[in-house]
N, C-alpha and C. Protein backbone atom coordinates (compact mmCIF):
# COMPACT_ATOMS: atom_id res chain seq x y z
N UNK A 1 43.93 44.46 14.55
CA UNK A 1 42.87 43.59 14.17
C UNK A 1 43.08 42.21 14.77
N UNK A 2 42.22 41.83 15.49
CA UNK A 2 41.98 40.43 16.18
C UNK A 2 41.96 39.45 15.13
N UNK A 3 42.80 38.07 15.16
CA UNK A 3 42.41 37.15 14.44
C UNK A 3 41.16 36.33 14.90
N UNK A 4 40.68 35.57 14.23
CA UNK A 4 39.79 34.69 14.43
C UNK A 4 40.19 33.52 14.32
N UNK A 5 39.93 32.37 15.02
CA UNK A 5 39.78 31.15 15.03
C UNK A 5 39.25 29.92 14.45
N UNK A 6 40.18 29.44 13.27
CA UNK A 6 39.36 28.43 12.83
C UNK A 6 38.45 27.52 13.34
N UNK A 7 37.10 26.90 12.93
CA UNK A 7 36.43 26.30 13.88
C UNK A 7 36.55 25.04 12.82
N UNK A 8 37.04 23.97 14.12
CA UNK A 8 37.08 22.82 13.06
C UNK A 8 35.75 21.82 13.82
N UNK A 9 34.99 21.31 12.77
CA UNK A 9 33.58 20.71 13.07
C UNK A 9 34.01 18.95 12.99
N UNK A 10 33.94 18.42 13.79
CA UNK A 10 33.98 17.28 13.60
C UNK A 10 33.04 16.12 13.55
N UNK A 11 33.19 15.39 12.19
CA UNK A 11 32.05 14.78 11.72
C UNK A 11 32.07 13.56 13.03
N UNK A 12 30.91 13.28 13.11
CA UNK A 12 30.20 12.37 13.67
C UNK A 12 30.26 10.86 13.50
N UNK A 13 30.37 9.96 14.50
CA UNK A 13 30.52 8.30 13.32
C UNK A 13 29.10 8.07 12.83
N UNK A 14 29.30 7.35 11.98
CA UNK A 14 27.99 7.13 11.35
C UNK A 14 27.04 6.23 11.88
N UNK A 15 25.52 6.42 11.89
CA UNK A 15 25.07 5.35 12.53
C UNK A 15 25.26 3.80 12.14
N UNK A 16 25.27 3.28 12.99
CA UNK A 16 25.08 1.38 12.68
C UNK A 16 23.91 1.15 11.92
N UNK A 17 24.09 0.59 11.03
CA UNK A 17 23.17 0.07 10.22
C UNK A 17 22.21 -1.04 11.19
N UNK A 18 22.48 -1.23 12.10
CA UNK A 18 21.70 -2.04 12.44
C UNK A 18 20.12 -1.71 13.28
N UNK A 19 20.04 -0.27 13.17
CA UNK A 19 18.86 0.68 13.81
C UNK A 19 17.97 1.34 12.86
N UNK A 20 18.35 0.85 11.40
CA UNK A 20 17.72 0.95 10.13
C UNK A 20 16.55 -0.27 10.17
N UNK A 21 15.33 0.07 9.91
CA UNK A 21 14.18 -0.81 10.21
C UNK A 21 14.71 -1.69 8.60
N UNK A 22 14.32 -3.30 9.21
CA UNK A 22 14.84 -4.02 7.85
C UNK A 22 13.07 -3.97 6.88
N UNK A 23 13.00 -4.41 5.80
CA UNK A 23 12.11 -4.24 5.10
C UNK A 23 11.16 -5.50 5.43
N UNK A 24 11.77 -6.40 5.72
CA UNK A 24 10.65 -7.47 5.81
C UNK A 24 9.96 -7.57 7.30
N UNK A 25 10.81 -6.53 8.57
CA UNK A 25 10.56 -6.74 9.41
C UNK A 25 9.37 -5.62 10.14
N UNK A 26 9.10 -4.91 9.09
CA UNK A 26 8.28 -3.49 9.20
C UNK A 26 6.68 -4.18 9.10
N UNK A 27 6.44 -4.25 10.75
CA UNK A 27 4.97 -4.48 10.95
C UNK A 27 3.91 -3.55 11.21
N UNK A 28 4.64 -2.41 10.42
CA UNK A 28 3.37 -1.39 11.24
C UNK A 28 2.26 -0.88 10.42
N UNK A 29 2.30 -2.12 9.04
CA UNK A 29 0.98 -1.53 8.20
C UNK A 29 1.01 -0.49 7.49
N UNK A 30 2.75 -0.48 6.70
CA UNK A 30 3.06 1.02 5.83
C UNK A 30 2.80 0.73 4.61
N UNK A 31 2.27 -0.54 4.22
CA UNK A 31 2.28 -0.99 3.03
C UNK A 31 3.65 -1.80 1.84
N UNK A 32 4.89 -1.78 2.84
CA UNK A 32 6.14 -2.70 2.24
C UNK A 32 6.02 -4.39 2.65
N UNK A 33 5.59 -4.20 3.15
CA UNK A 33 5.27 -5.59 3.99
C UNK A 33 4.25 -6.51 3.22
N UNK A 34 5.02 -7.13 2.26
CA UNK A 34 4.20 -8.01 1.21
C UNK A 34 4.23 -9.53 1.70
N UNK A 35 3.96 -10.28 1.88
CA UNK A 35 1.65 -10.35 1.67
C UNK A 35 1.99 -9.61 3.31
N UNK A 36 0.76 -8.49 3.22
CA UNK A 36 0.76 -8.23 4.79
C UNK A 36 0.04 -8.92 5.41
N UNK A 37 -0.31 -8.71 6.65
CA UNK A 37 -0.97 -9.53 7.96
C UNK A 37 -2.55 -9.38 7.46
N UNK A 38 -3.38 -10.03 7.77
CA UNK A 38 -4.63 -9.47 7.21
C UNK A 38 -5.57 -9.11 8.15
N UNK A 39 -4.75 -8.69 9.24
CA UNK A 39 -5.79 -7.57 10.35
C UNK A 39 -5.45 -6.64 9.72
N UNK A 40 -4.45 -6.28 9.12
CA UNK A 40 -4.32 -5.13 9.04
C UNK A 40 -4.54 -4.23 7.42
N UNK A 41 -4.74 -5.78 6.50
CA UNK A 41 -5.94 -4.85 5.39
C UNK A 41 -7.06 -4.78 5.68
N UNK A 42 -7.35 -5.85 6.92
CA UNK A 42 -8.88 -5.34 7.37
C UNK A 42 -8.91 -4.07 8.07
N UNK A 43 -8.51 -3.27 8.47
CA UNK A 43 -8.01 -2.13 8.84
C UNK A 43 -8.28 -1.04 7.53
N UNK A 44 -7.55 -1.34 6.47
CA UNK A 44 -7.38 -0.52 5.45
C UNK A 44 -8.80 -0.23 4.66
N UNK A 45 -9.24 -1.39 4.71
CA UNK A 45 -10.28 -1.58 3.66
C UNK A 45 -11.56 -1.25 4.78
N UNK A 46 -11.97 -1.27 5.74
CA UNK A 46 -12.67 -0.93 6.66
C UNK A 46 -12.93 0.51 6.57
N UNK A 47 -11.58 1.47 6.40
CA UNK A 47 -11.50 3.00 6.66
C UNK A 47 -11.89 3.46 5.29
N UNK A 48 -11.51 2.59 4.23
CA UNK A 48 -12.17 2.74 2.89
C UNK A 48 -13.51 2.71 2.58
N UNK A 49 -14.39 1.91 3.91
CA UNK A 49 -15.82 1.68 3.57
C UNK A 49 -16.01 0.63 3.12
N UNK A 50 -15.35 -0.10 2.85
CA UNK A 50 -15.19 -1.32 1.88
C UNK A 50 -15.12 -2.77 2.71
N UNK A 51 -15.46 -2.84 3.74
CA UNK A 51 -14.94 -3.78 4.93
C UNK A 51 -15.00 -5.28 4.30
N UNK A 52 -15.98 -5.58 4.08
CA UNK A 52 -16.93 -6.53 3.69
C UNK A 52 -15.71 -7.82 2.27
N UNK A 53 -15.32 -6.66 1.43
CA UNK A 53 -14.70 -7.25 0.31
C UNK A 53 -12.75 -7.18 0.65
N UNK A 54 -12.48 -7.25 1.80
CA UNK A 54 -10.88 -7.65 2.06
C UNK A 54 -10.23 -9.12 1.98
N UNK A 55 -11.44 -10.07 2.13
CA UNK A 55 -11.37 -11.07 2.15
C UNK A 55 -11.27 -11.65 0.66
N UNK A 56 -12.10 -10.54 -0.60
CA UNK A 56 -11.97 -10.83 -1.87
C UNK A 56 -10.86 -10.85 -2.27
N UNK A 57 -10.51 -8.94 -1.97
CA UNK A 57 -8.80 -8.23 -2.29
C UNK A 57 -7.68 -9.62 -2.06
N UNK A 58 -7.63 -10.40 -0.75
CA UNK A 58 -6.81 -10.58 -0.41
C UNK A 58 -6.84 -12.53 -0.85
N UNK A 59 -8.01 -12.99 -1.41
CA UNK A 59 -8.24 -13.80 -1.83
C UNK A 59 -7.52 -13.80 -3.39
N UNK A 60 -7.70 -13.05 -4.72
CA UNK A 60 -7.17 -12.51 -5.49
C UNK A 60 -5.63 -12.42 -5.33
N UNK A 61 -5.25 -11.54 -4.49
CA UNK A 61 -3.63 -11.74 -4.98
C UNK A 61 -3.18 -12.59 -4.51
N UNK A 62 -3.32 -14.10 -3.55
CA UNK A 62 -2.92 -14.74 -3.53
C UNK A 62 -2.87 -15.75 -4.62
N UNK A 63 -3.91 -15.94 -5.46
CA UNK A 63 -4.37 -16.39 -6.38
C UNK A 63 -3.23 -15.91 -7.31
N UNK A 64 -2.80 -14.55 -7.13
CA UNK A 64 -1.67 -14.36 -8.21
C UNK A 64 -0.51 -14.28 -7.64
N UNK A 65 -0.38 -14.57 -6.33
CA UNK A 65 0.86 -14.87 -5.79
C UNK A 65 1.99 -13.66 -5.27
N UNK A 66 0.98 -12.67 -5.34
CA UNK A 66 1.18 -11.06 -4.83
C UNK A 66 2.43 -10.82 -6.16
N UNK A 67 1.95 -10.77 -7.33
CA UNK A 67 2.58 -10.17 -8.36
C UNK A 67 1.39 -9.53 -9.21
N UNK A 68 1.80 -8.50 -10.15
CA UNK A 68 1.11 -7.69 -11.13
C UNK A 68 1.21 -8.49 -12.32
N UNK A 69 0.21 -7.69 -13.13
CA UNK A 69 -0.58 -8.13 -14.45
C UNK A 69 0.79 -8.63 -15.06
N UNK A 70 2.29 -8.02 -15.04
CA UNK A 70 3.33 -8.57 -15.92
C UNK A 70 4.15 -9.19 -15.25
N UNK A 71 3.50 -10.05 -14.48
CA UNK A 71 4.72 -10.67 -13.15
C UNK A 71 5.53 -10.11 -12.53
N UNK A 72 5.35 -9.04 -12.02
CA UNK A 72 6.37 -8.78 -11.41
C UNK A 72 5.96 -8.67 -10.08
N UNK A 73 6.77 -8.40 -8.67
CA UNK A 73 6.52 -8.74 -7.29
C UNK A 73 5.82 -7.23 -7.21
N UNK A 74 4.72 -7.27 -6.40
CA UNK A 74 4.21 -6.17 -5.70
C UNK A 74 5.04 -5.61 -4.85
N UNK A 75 5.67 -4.28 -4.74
CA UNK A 75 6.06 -3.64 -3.43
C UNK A 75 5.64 -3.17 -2.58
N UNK A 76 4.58 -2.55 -3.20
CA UNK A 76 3.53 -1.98 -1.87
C UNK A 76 2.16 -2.26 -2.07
N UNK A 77 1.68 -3.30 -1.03
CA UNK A 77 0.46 -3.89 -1.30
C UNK A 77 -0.94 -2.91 -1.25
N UNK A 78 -0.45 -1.53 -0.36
CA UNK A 78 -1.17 -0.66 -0.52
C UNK A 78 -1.61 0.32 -1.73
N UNK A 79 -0.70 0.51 -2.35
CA UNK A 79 -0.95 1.24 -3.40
C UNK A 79 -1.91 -0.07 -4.71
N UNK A 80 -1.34 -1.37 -4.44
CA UNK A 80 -2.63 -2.28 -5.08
C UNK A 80 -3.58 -2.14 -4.95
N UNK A 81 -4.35 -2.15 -3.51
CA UNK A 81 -5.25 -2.32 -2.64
C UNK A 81 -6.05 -0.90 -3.05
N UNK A 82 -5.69 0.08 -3.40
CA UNK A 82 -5.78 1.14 -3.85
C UNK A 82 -6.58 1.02 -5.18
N UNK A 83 -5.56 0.57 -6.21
CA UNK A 83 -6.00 0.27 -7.56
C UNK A 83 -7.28 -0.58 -7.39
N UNK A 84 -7.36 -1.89 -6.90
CA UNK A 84 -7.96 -2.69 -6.88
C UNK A 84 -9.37 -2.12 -6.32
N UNK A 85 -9.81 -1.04 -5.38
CA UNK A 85 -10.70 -0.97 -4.52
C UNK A 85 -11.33 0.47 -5.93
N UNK A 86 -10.48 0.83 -6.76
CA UNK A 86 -11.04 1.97 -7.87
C UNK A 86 -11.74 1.50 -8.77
N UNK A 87 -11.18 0.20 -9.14
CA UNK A 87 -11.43 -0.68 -10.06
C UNK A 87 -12.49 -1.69 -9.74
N UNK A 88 -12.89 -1.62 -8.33
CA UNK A 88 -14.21 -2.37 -8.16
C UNK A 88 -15.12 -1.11 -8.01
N UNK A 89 -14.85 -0.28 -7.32
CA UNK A 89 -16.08 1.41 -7.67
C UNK A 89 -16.32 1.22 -9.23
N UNK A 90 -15.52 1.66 -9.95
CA UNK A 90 -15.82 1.62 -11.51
C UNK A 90 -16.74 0.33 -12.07
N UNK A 91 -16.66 -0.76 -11.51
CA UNK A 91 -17.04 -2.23 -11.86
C UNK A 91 -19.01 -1.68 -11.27
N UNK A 92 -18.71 -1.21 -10.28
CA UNK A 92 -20.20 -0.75 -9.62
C UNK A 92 -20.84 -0.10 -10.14
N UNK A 93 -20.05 1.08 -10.56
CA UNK A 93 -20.72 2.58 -11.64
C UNK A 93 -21.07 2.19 -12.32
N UNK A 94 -20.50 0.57 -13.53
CA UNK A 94 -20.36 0.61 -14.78
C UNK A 94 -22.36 -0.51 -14.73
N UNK A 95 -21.89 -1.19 -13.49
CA UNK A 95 -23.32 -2.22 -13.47
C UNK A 95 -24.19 -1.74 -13.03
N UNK A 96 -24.04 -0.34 -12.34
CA UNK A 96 -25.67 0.28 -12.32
C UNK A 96 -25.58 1.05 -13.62
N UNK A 97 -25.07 1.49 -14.22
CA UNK A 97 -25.15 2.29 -15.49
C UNK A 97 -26.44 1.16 -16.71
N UNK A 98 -25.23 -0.16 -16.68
CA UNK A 98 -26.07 -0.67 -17.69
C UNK A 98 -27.12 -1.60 -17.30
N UNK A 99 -27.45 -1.17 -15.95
CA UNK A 99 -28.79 -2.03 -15.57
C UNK A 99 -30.31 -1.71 -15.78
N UNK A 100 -31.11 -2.55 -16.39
CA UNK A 100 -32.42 -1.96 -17.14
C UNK A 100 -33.06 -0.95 -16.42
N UNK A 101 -32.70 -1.09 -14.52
CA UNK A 101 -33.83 -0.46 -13.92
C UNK A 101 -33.12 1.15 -13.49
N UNK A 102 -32.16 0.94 -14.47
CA UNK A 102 -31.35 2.82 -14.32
C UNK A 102 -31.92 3.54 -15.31
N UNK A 103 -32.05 4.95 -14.86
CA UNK A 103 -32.85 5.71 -15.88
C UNK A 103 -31.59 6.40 -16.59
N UNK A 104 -30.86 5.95 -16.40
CA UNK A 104 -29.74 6.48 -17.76
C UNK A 104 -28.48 5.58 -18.49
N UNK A 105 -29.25 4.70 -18.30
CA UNK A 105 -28.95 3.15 -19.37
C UNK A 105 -29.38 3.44 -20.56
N UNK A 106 -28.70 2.98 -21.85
CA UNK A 106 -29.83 2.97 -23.12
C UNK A 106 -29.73 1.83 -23.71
């Protein structure tokens, strides 16, 4: 019976941390990039249909200084931008609902 040969695998050095994208330096509109550039919620809010009101969105959280309802820092301005753009649909639904000239107002 033939022996076999241990196979020894040798680990690899690890990469340099320095080819790790840093967080503040990520311009490509992934949504970490707080306050982002504002071509590029005009971008977001454009593909949303919404073009018109980015200038509101982005008027607003400066106003709060890109933090949430309990102070705390926004991380991803997208997932706001998100909330914020549901929460003006609903604001729309809710003012044609209770407007006299809707036929299913009461």
């Amino acid at each position: 019976m033939k022996r076999k040969a241990k196979r020894i695998i040798q680990q690899l050095p690890k990469a340099p941390l320095a080819n790790l994208k840093i967080r503040g330096q990520n311009l490509d509109g992934s949504g970490v990039n707080v306050p982002p550039d504002r071509f590029v919620v005009h971008i977001y809010f454009d593909q949303k249909d919404l073009a018109e009101f980015a200038d509101v969105f982005l008027a607003e959280q400066e106003l709060m200084q890109w933090k949430t309802g309990t102070s705390t820092p926004i991380r991803n301005w997208k997932v706001c931008a998100a909330d914020w753009i549901f929460d003006h649909r609903q604001r729309l639904k809710r003012r044609s609902r209770l407007s006299p000239y809707c036929s299913e107002s009461i």
